[in-house]
C-alpha atoms as a PDB file:
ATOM      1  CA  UNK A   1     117.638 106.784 104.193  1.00  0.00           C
ATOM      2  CA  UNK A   2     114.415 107.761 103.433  1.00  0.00           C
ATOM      3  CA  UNK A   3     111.873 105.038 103.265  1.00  0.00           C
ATOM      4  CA  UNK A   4     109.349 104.769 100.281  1.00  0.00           C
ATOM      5  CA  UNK A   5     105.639 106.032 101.206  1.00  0.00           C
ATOM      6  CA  UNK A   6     103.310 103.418 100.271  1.00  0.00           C
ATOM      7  CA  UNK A   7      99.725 102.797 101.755  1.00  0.00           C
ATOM      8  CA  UNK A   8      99.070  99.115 101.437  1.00  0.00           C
ATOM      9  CA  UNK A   9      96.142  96.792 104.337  1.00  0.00           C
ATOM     10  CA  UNK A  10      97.531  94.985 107.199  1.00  0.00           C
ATOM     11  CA  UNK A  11      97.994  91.345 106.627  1.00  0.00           C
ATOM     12  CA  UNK A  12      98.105  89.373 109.850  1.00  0.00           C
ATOM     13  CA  UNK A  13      99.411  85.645 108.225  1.00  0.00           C
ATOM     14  CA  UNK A  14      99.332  82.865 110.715  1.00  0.00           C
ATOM     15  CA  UNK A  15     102.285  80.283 109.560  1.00  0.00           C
ATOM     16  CA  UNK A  16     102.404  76.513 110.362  1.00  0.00           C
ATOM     17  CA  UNK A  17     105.716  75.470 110.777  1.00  0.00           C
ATOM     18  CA  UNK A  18     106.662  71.992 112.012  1.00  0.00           C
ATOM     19  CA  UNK A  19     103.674  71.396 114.283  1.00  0.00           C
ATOM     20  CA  UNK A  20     103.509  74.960 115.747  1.00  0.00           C
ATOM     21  CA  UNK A  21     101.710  77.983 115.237  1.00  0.00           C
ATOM     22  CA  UNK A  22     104.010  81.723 114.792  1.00  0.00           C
ATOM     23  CA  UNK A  23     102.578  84.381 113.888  1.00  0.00           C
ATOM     24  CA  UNK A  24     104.115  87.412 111.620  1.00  0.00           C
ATOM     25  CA  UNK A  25     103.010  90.312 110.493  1.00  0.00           C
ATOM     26  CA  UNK A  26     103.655  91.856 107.328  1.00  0.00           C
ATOM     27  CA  UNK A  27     101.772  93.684 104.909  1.00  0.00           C
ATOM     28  CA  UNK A  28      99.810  91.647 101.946  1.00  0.00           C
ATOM     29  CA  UNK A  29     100.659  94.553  99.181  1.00  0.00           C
ATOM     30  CA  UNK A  30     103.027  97.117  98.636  1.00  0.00           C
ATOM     31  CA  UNK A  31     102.610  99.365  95.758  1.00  0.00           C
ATOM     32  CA  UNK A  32     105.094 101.702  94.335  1.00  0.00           C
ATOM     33  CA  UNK A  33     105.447 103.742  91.564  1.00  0.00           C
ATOM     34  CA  UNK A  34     108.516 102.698  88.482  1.00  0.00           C
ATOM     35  CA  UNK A  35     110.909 104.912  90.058  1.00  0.00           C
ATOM     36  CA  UNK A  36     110.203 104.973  93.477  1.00  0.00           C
ATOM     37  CA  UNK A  37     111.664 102.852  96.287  1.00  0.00           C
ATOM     38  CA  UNK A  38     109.386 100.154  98.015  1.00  0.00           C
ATOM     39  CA  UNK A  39     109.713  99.199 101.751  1.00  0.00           C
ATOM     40  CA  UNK A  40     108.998  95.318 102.648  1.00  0.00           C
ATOM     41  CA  UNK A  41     108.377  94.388 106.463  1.00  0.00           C
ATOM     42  CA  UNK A  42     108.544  91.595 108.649  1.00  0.00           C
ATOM     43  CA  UNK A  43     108.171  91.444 112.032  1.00  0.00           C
ATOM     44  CA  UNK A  44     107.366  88.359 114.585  1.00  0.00           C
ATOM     45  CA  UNK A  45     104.730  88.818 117.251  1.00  0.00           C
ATOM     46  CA  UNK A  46     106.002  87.159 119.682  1.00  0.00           C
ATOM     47  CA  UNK A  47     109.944  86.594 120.467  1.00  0.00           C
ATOM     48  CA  UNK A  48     111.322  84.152 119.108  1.00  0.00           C
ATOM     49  CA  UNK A  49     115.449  82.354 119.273  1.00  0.00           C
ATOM     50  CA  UNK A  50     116.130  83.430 116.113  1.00  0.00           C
ATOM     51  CA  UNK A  51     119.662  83.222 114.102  1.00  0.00           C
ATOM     52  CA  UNK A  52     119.089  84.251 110.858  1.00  0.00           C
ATOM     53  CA  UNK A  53     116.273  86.292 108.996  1.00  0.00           C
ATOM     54  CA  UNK A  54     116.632  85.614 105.251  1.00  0.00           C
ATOM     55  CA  UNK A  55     114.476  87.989 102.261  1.00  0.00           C
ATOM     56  CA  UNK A  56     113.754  86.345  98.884  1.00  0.00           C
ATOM     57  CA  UNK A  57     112.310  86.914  95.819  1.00  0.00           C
ATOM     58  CA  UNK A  58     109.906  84.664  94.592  1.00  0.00           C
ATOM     59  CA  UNK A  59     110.458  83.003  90.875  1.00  0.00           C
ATOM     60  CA  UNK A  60     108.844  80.466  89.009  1.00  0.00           C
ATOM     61  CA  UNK A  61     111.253  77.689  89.242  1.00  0.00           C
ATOM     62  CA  UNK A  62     112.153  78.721  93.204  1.00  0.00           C
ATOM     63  CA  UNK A  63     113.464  81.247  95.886  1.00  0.00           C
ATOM     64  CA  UNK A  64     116.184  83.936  95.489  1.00  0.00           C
ATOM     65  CA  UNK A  65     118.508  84.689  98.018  1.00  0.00           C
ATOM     66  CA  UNK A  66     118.628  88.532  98.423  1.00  0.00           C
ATOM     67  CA  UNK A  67     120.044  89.565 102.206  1.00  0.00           C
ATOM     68  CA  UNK A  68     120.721  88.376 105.504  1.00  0.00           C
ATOM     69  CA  UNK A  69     121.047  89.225 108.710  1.00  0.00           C
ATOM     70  CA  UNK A  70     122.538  88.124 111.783  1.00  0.00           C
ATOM     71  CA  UNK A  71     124.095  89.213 114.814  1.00  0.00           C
ATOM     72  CA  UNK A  72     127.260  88.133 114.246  1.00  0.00           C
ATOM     73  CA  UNK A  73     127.581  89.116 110.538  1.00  0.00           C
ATOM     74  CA  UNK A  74     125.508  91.594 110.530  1.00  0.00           C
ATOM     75  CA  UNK A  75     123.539  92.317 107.371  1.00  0.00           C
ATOM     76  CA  UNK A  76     124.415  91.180 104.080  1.00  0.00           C
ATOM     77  CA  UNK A  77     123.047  91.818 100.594  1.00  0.00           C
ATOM     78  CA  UNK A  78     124.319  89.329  97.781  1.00  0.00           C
ATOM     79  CA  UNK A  79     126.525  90.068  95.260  1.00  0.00           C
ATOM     80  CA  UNK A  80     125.521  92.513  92.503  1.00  0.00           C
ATOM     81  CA  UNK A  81     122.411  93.618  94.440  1.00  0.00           C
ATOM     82  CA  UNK A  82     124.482  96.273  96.629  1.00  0.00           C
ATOM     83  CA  UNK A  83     122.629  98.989  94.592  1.00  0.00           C
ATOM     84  CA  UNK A  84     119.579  98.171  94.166  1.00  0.00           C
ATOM     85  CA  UNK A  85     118.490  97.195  98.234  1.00  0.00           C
ATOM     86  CA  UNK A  86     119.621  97.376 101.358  1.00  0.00           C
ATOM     87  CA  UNK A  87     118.292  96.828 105.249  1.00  0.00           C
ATOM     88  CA  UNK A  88     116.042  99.704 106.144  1.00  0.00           C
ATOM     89  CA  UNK A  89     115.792  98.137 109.622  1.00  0.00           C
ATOM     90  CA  UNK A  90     117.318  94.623 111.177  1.00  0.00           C
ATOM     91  CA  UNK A  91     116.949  92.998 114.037  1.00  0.00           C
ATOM     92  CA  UNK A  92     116.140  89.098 114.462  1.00  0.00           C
ATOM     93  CA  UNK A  93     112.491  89.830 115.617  1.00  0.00           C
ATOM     94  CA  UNK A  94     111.978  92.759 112.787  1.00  0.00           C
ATOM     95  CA  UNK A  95     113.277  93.214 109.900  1.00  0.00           C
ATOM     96  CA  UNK A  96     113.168  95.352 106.264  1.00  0.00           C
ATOM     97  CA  UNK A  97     114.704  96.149 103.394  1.00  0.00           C
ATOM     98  CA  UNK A  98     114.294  98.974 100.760  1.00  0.00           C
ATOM     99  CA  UNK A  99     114.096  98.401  97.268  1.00  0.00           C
ATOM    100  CA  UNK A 100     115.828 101.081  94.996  1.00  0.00           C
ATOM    101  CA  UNK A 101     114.498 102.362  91.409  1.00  0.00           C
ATOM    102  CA  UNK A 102     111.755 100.038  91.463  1.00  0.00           C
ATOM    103  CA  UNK A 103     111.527  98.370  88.112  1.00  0.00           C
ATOM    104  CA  UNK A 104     109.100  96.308  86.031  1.00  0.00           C
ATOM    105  CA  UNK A 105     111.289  93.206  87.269  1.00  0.00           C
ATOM    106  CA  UNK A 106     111.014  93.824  90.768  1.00  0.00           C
ATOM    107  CA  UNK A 107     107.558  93.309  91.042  1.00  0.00           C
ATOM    108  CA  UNK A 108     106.171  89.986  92.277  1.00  0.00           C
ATOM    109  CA  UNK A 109     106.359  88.474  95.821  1.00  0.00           C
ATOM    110  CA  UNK A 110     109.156  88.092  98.393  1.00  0.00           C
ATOM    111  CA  UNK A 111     109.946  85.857 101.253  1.00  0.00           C
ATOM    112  CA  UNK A 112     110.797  86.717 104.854  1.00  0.00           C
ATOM    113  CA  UNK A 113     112.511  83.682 106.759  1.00  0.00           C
ATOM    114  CA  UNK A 114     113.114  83.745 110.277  1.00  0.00           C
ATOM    115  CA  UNK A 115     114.950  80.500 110.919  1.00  0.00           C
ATOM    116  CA  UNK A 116     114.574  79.678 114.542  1.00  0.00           C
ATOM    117  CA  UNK A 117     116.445  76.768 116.680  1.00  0.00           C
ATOM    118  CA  UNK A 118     114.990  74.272 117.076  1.00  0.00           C
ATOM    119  CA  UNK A 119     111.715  74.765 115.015  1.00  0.00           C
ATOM    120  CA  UNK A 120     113.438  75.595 111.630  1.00  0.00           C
ATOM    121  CA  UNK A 121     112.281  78.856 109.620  1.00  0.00           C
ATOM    122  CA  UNK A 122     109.124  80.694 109.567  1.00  0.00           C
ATOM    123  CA  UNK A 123     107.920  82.377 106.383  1.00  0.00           C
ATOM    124  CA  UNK A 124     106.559  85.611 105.589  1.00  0.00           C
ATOM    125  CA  UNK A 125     105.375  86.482 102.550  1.00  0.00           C
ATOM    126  CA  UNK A 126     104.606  90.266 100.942  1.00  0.00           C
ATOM    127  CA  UNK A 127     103.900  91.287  97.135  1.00  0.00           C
ATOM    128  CA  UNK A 128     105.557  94.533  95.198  1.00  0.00           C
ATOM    129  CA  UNK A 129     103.237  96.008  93.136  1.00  0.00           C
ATOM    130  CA  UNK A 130     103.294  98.476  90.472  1.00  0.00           C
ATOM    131  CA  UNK A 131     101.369 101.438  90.603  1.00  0.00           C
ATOM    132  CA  UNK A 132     100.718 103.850  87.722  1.00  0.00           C
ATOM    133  CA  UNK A 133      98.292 106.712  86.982  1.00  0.00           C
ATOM    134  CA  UNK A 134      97.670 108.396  83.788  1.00  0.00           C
ATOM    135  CA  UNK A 135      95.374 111.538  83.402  1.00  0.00           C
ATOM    136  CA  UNK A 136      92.769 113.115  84.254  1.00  0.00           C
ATOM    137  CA  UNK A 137      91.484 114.065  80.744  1.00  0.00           C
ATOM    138  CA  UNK A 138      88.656 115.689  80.029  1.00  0.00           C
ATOM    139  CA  UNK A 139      86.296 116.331  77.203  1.00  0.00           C
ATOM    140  CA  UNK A 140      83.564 118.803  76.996  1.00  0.00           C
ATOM    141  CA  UNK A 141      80.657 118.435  74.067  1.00  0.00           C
ATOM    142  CA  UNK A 142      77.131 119.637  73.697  1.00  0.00           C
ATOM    143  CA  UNK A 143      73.928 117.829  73.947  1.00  0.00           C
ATOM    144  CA  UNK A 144      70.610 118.746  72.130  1.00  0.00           C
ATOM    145  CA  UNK A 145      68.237 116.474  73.211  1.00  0.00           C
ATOM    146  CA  UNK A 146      68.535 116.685  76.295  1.00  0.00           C
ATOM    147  CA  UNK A 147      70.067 120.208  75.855  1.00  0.00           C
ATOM    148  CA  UNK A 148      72.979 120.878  78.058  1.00  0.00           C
ATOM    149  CA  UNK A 149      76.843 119.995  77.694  1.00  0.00           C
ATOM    150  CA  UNK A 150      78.131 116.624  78.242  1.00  0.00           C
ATOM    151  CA  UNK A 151      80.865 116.200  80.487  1.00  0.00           C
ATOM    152  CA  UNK A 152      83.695 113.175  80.385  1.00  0.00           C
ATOM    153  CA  UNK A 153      86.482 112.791  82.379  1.00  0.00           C
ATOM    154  CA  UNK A 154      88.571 109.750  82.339  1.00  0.00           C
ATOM    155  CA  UNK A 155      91.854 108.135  83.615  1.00  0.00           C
ATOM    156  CA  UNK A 156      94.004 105.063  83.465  1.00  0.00           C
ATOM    157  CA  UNK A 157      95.705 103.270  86.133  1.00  0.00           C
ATOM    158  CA  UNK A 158      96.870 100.599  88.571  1.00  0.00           C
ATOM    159  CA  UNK A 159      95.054 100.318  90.944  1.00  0.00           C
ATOM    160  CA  UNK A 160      91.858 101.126  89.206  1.00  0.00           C
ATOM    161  CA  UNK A 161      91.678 104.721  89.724  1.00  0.00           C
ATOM    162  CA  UNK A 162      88.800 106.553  91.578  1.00  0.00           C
ATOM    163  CA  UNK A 163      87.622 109.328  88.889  1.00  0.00           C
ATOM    164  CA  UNK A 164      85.188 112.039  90.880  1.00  0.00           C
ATOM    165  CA  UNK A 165      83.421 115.017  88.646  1.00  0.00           C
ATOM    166  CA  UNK A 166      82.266 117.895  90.799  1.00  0.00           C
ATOM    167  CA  UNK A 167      80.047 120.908  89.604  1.00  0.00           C
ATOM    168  CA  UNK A 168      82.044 123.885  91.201  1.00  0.00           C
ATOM    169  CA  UNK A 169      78.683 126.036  91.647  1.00  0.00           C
ATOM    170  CA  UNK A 170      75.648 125.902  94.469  1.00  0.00           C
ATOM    171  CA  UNK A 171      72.629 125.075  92.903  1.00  0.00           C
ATOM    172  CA  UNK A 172      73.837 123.024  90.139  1.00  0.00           C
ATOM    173  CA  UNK A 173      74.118 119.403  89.778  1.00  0.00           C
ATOM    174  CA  UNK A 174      74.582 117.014  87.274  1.00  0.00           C
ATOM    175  CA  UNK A 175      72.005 114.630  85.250  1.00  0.00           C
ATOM    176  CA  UNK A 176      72.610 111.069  83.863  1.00  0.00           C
ATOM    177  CA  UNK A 177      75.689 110.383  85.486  1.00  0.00           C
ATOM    178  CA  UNK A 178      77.198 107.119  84.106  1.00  0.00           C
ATOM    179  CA  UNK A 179      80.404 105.498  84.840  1.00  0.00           C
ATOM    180  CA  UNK A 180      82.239 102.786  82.425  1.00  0.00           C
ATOM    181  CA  UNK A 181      85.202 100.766  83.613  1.00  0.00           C
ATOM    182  CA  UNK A 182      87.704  98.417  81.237  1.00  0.00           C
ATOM    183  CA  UNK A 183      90.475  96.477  81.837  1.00  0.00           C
ATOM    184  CA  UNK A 184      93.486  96.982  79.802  1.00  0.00           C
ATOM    185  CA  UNK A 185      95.784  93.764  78.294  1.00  0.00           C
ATOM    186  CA  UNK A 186      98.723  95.228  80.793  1.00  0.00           C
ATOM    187  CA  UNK A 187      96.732  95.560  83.672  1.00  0.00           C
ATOM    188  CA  UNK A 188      95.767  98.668  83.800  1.00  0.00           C
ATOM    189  CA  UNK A 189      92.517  99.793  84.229  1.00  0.00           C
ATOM    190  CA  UNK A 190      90.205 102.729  82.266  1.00  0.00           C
ATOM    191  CA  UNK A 191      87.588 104.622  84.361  1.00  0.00           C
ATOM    192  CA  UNK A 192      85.308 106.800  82.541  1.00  0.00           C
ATOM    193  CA  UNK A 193      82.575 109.397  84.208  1.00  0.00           C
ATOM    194  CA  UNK A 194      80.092 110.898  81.945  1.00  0.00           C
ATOM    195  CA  UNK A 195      77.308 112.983  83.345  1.00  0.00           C
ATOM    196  CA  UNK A 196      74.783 115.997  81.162  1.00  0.00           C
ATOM    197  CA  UNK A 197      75.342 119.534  82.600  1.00  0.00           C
ATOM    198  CA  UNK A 198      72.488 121.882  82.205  1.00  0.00           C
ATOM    199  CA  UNK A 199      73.378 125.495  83.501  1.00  0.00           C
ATOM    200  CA  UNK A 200      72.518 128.622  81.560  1.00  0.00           C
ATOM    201  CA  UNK A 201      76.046 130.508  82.686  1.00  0.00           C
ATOM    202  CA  UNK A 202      79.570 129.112  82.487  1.00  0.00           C
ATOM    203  CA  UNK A 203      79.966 126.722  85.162  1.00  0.00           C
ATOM    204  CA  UNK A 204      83.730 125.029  86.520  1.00  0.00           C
ATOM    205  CA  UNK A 205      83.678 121.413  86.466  1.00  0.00           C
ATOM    206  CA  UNK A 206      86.374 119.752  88.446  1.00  0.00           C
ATOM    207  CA  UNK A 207      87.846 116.489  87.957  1.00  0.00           C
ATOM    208  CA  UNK A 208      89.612 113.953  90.445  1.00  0.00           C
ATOM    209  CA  UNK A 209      91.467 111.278  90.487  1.00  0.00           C
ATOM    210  CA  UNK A 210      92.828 108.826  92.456  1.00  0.00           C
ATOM    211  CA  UNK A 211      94.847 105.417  93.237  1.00  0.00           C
ATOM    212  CA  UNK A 212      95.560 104.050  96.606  1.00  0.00           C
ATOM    213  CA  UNK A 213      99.169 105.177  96.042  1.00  0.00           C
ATOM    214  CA  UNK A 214      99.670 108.070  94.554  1.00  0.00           C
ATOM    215  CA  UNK A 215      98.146 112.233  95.798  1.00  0.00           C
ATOM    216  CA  UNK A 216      95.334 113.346  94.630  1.00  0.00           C
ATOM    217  CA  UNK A 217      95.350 114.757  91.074  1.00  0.00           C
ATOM    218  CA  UNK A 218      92.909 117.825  89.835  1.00  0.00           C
ATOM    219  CA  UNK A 219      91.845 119.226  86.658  1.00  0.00           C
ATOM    220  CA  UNK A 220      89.325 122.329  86.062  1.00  0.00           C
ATOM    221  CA  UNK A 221      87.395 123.119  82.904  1.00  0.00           C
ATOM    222  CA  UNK A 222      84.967 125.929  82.093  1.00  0.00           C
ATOM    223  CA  UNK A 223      81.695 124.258  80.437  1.00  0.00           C
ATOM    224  CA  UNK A 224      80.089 126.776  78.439  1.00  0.00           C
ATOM    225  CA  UNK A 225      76.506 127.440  79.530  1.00  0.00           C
ATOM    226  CA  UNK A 226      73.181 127.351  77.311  1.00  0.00           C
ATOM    227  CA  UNK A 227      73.062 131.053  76.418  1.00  0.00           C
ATOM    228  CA  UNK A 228      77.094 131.396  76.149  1.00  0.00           C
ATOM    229  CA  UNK A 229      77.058 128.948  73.145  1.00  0.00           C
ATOM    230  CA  UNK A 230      75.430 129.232  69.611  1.00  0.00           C
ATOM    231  CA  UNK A 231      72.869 126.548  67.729  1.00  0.00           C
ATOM    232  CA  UNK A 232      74.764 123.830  65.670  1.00  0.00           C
END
């Protein structure tokens, strides 16, 4: 099975559980594309006597059971979830599953219990979310005072998206560079570069963009220089 690639920071969560300290490690956020399949981790730093290791989803009125694992059942998934996850890796000190087709539904947070004897369980806790990116797109238009071409380049996304404009030529740079940024009502965010090019030849602009999650994406345009166009 091939797990999901997702780049996500290293949460190190120390749990209180019935007056002692364990600590697990897990990651804070997972992101994953509609689509894709997610990875979730646990894993306990130290050993523990562990029987069980439990994964649920979190809802608003409560926990959902998802899968188990022990050594003398081995893993289980619960009923009618057979497609959509499975154990990527189980033991009783480490333990993860892989989430299928992720879907709008899937995202939110999920529980790892280790339930130890005598202590009782200790809980993990790591959040799906959605990624998305949509662009770049880029618009080209000209500028009389100051004279030169202005250059836009925007995308939307989840994570906010990193949007990068590069003049392709030595020499050349750009002037009044502005950035805008908006949040969308579904999350999403808008990230807008604007910056005044001022070169007398045709000149390749490239555009870049970026979330935490997904490659890099790259768009070239040819700007038209100051003698290549004509007077409005």
């Amino acid at each position: 099975m091939t797990p999901a690639v997702v780049i996500s920071c290293l949460l190190v969560a120390t749990i209180f559980q019935t007056g002692h300290f364990a600590v697990i490690e897990t990651k804070e956020a997972v992101w994953a594309a509609v689509g894709d399949q997610a990875s979730l981790s646990c894993r306990l730093s130290k050993t523990k006597d562990v029987l069980q290791v439990t994964w649920q989803k979190v809802l608003l009125d409560g926990e959902k059971n998802l899968a188990t694992y022990t050594e003398k059942y081995g893993s289980r998934v619960s009923a009618g979830l057979e497609d959509k996850m499975d154990f990527q890796y189980e033991s009783l000190q480490s333990c993860s599953i892989v989430i299928r087709k992720v879907m709008e539904e899937d995202e939110g947070c999920y529980r790892c219990l280790f339930n130890t004897y005598p202590k009782g369980a200790m809980i993990g806790r790591t959040c799906l979310k959605l990624c998305e990116l949509h662009g770049p797109f880029i618009n080209v238009s000209r500028s009389n005072s100051p004279p030169g071409s202005v250059v836009t380049c925007s995308a939307t996304g989840r994570p906010a998206p990193m949007v990068t404009l590069t003049v392709l030529h030595q020499n050349l740079s750009f002037s009044h560079y502005n950035t805008s940024r908006v949040t969308n009502i579904n999350g999403t965010v808008t990230f807008t570069t604007t910056v005044l090019l001022s070169a007398l030849n045709n000149t390749q602009v490239e555009c870049s963009v970026l979330v935490q999650t997904a490659a890099l994406r790259e768009l070239l345009v040819t700007v038209p220089g100051l003698t290549e166009t004509s007077d409005d």
